[in-house]
Protein backbone atom coordinates (compact mmCIF):
# COMPACT_ATOMS: atom_id res chain seq x y z
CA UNK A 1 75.55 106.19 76.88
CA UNK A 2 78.75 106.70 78.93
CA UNK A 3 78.39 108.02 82.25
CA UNK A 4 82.04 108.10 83.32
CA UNK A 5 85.31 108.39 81.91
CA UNK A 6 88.70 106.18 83.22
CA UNK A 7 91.99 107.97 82.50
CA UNK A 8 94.92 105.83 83.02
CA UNK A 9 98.04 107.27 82.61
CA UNK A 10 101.94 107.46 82.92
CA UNK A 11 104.29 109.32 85.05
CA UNK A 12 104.43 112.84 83.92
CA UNK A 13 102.18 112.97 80.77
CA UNK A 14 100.22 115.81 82.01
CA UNK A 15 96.97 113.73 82.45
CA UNK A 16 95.80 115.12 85.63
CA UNK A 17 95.55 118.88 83.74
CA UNK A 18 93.44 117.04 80.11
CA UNK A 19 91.63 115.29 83.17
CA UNK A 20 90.26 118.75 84.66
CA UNK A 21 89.96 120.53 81.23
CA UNK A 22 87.84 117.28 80.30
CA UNK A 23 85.72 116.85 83.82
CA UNK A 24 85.39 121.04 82.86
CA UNK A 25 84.10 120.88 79.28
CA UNK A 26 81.77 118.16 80.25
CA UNK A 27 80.46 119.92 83.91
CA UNK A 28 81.43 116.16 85.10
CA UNK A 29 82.98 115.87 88.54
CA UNK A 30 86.48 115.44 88.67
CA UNK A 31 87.87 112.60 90.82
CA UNK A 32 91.29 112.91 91.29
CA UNK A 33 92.78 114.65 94.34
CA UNK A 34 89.02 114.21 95.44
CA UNK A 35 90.07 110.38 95.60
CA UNK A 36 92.75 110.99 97.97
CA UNK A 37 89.96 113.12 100.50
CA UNK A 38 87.27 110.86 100.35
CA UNK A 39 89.60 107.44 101.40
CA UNK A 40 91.13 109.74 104.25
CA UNK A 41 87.64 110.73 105.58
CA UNK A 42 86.72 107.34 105.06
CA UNK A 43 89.54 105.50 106.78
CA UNK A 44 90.22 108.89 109.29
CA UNK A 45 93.47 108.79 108.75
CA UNK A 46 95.56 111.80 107.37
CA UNK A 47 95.80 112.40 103.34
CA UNK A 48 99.20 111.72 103.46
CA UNK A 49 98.82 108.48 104.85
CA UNK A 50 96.92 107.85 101.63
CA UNK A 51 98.82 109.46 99.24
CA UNK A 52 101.56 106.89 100.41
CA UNK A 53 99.79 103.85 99.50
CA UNK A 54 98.55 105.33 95.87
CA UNK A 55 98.83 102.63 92.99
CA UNK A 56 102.48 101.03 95.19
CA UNK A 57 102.44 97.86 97.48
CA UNK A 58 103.78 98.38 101.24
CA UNK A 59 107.01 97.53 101.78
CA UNK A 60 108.34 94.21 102.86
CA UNK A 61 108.93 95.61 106.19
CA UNK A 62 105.76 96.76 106.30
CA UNK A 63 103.92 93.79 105.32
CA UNK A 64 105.89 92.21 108.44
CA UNK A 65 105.05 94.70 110.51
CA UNK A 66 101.37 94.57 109.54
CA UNK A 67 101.55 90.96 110.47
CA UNK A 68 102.56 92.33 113.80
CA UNK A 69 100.02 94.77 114.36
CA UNK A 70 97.11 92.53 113.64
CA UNK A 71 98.32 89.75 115.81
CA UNK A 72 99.26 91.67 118.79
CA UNK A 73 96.99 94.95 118.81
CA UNK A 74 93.77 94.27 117.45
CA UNK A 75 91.91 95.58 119.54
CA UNK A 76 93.84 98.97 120.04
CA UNK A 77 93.73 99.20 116.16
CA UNK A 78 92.00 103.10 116.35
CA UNK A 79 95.36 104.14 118.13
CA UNK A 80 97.71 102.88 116.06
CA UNK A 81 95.87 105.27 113.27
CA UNK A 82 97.80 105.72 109.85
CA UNK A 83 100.35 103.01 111.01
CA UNK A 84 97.53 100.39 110.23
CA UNK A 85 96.29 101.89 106.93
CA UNK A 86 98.12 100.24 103.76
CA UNK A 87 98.04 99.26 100.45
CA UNK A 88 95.47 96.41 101.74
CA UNK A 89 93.17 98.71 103.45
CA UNK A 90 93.23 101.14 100.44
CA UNK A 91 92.72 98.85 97.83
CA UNK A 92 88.90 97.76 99.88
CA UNK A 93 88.07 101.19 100.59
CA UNK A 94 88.71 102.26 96.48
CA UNK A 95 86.17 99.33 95.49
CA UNK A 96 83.68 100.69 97.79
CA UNK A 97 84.67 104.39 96.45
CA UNK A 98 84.45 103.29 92.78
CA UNK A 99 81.01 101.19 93.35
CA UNK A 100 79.57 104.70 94.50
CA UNK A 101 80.99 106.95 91.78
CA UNK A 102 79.81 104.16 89.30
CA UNK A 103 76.53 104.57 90.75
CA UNK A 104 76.21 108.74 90.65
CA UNK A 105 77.95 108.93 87.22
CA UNK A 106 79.22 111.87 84.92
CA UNK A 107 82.43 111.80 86.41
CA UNK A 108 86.23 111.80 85.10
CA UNK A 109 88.51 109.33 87.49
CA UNK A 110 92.04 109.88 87.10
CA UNK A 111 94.37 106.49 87.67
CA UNK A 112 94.02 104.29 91.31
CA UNK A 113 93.13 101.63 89.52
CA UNK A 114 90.04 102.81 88.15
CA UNK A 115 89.69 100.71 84.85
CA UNK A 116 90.99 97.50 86.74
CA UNK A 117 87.79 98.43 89.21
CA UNK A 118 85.10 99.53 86.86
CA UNK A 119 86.56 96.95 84.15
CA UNK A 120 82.49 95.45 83.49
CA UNK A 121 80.75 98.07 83.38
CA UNK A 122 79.82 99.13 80.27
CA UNK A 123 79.01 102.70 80.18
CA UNK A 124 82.53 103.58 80.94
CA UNK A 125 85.43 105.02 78.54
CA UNK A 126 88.79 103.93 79.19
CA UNK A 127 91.51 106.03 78.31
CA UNK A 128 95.31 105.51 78.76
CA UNK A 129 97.40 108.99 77.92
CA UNK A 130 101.17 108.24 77.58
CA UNK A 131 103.91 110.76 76.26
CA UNK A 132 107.36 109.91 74.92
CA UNK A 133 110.32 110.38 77.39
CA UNK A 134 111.32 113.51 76.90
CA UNK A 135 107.93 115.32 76.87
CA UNK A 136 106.99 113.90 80.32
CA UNK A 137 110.61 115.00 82.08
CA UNK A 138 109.93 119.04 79.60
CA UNK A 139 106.57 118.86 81.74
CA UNK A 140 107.89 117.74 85.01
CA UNK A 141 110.35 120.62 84.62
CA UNK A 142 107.70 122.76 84.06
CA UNK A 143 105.88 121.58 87.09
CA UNK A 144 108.73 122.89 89.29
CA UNK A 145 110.40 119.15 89.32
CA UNK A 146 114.84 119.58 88.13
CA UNK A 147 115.80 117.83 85.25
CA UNK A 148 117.22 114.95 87.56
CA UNK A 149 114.46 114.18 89.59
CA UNK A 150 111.84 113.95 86.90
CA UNK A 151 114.20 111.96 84.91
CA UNK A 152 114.35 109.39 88.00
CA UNK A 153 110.34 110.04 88.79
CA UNK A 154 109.34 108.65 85.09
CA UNK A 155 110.86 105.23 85.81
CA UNK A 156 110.47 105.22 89.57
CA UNK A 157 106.40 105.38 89.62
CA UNK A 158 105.17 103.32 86.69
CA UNK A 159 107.63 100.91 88.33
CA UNK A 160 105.72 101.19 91.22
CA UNK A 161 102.27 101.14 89.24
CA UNK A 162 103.29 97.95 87.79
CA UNK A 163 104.37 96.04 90.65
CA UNK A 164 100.60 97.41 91.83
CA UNK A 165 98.60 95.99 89.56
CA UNK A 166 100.28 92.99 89.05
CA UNK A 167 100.30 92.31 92.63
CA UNK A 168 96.52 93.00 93.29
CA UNK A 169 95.00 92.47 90.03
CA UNK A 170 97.49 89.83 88.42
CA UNK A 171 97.32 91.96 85.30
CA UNK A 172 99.62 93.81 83.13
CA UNK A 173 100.27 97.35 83.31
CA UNK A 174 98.86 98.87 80.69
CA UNK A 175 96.45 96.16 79.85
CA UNK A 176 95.55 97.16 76.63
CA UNK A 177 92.54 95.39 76.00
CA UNK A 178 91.02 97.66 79.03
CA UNK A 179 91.16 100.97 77.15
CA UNK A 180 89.09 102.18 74.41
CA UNK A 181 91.78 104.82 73.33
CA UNK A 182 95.74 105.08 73.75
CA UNK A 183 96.73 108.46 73.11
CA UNK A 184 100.22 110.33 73.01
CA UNK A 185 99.79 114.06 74.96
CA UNK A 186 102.97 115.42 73.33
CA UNK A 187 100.11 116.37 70.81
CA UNK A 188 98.73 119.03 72.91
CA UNK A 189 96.38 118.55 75.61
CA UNK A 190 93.40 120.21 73.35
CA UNK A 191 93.79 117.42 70.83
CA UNK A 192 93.68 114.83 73.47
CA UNK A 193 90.53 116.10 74.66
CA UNK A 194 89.14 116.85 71.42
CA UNK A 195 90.27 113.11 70.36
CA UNK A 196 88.18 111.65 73.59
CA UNK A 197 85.06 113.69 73.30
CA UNK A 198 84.93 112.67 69.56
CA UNK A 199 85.37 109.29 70.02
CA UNK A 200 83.13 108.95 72.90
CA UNK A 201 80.20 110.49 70.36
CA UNK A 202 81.13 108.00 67.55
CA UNK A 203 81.47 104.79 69.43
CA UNK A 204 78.37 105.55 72.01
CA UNK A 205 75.65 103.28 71.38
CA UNK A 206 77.62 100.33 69.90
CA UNK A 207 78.96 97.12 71.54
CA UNK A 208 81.15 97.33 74.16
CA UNK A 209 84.50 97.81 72.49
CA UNK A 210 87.19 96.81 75.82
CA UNK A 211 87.34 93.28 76.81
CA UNK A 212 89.47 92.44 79.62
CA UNK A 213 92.29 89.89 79.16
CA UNK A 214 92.91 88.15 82.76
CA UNK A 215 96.82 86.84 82.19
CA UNK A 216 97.03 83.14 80.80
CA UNK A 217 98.70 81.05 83.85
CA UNK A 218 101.00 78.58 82.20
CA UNK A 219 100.31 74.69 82.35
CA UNK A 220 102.41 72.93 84.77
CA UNK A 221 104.66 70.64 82.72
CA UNK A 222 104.51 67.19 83.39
């Protein structure tokens, strides 16, 4: 029986709204925003701080910085605060996150990784929502975003998402073998969840239906 529900997603498909209609029909807690409050209280550092390392790598600079930091102020780590949180410190504190809401259950976790994370356990449902260009910038619009910046937001943040997983996970982004449905939201956010919830009934009991695919690495040639 599944106990939680992954939803992977791109820029500006409207999966964080079929995310709280689902975690509503169900009465499941929804972990999204939620995400973002629980790593601040548990790192003490501000939400924005995390909010800056969600699903992107740090910067070269800061990576070099980091370097810095670690070498030279160890022990006066608590004052540099934010400054020493990072992609690095995120990603440990989002496996201990995910180990707990894998334990508690009945629960909808929106993106962060989440299916990389919970990728073995088998009484989760993996979902990946995508939506063709021009209905994620029409809902970006609609969001309050101008036409230009949600144009450049759709590339700009999968980028980043990509570059994420690769980097921490050596996997693709989407990895499709993760996700036990693909589904396109320009069909109305209903159907989505209608599509999920009926799937989730039909498939429940049977043999686990994702199997992660780790990337081959090529042979060295001789």
């Amino acid at each position: 029986m599944f106990r939680l529900i992954t939803i992977e997603r791109e820029y500006g498909c409207g999966a964080a709204a079929i995310a709280a209609q689902l975690a509503g029909h169900l009465g499941w807690k929804l972990w999204d925003q939620l995400l973002t409050d629980e790593i601040a209280r548990l790192a003490n550092v501000d939400r924005s701080a995390v909010r800056r390392c969600e699903e992107r790598m740090d910067s070269r600079l800061h990576r070099l910085a980091r370097s810095f930091w670690r070498g030279s102020y160890e022990r006066n780590s608590a004052a540099l605060g934010s400054q020493m949180f990072d992609a690095d410190c995120m990603l440990a504190m989002m496996q201990e996150t995910m180990n707990k809401i894998a334990q508690e259950g009945n629960a909808v976790v929106v993106g962060r990784g989440a299916p990389y994370f919970l990728r073995d356990d088998a009484d989760v449902f993996h979902v990946f929502l995508y939506a063709p260009r021009a209905e994620k910038i029409r809902r970006l619009v609609n969001d309050g975003h101008g036409p230009t910046e949600a144009d450049d937001l759709v590339d700009a943040v999968d980028r980043e998402r990509v570059a994420y997983i690769k980097h921490y996970f050596n996997s693709d982004w989407p990895t499709r073998s993760l996700y036990h449905l693909m589904l396109n939201t320009a069909v109305g956010n209903e159907s989505v969840i209608q599509t999920i919830l009926s799937t989730m009934r039909t498939v429940e009991g049977s043999p686990k239906a994702t199997n992660y695919e780790a990337p081959r690495i090529p042979t060295p040639s001789r």
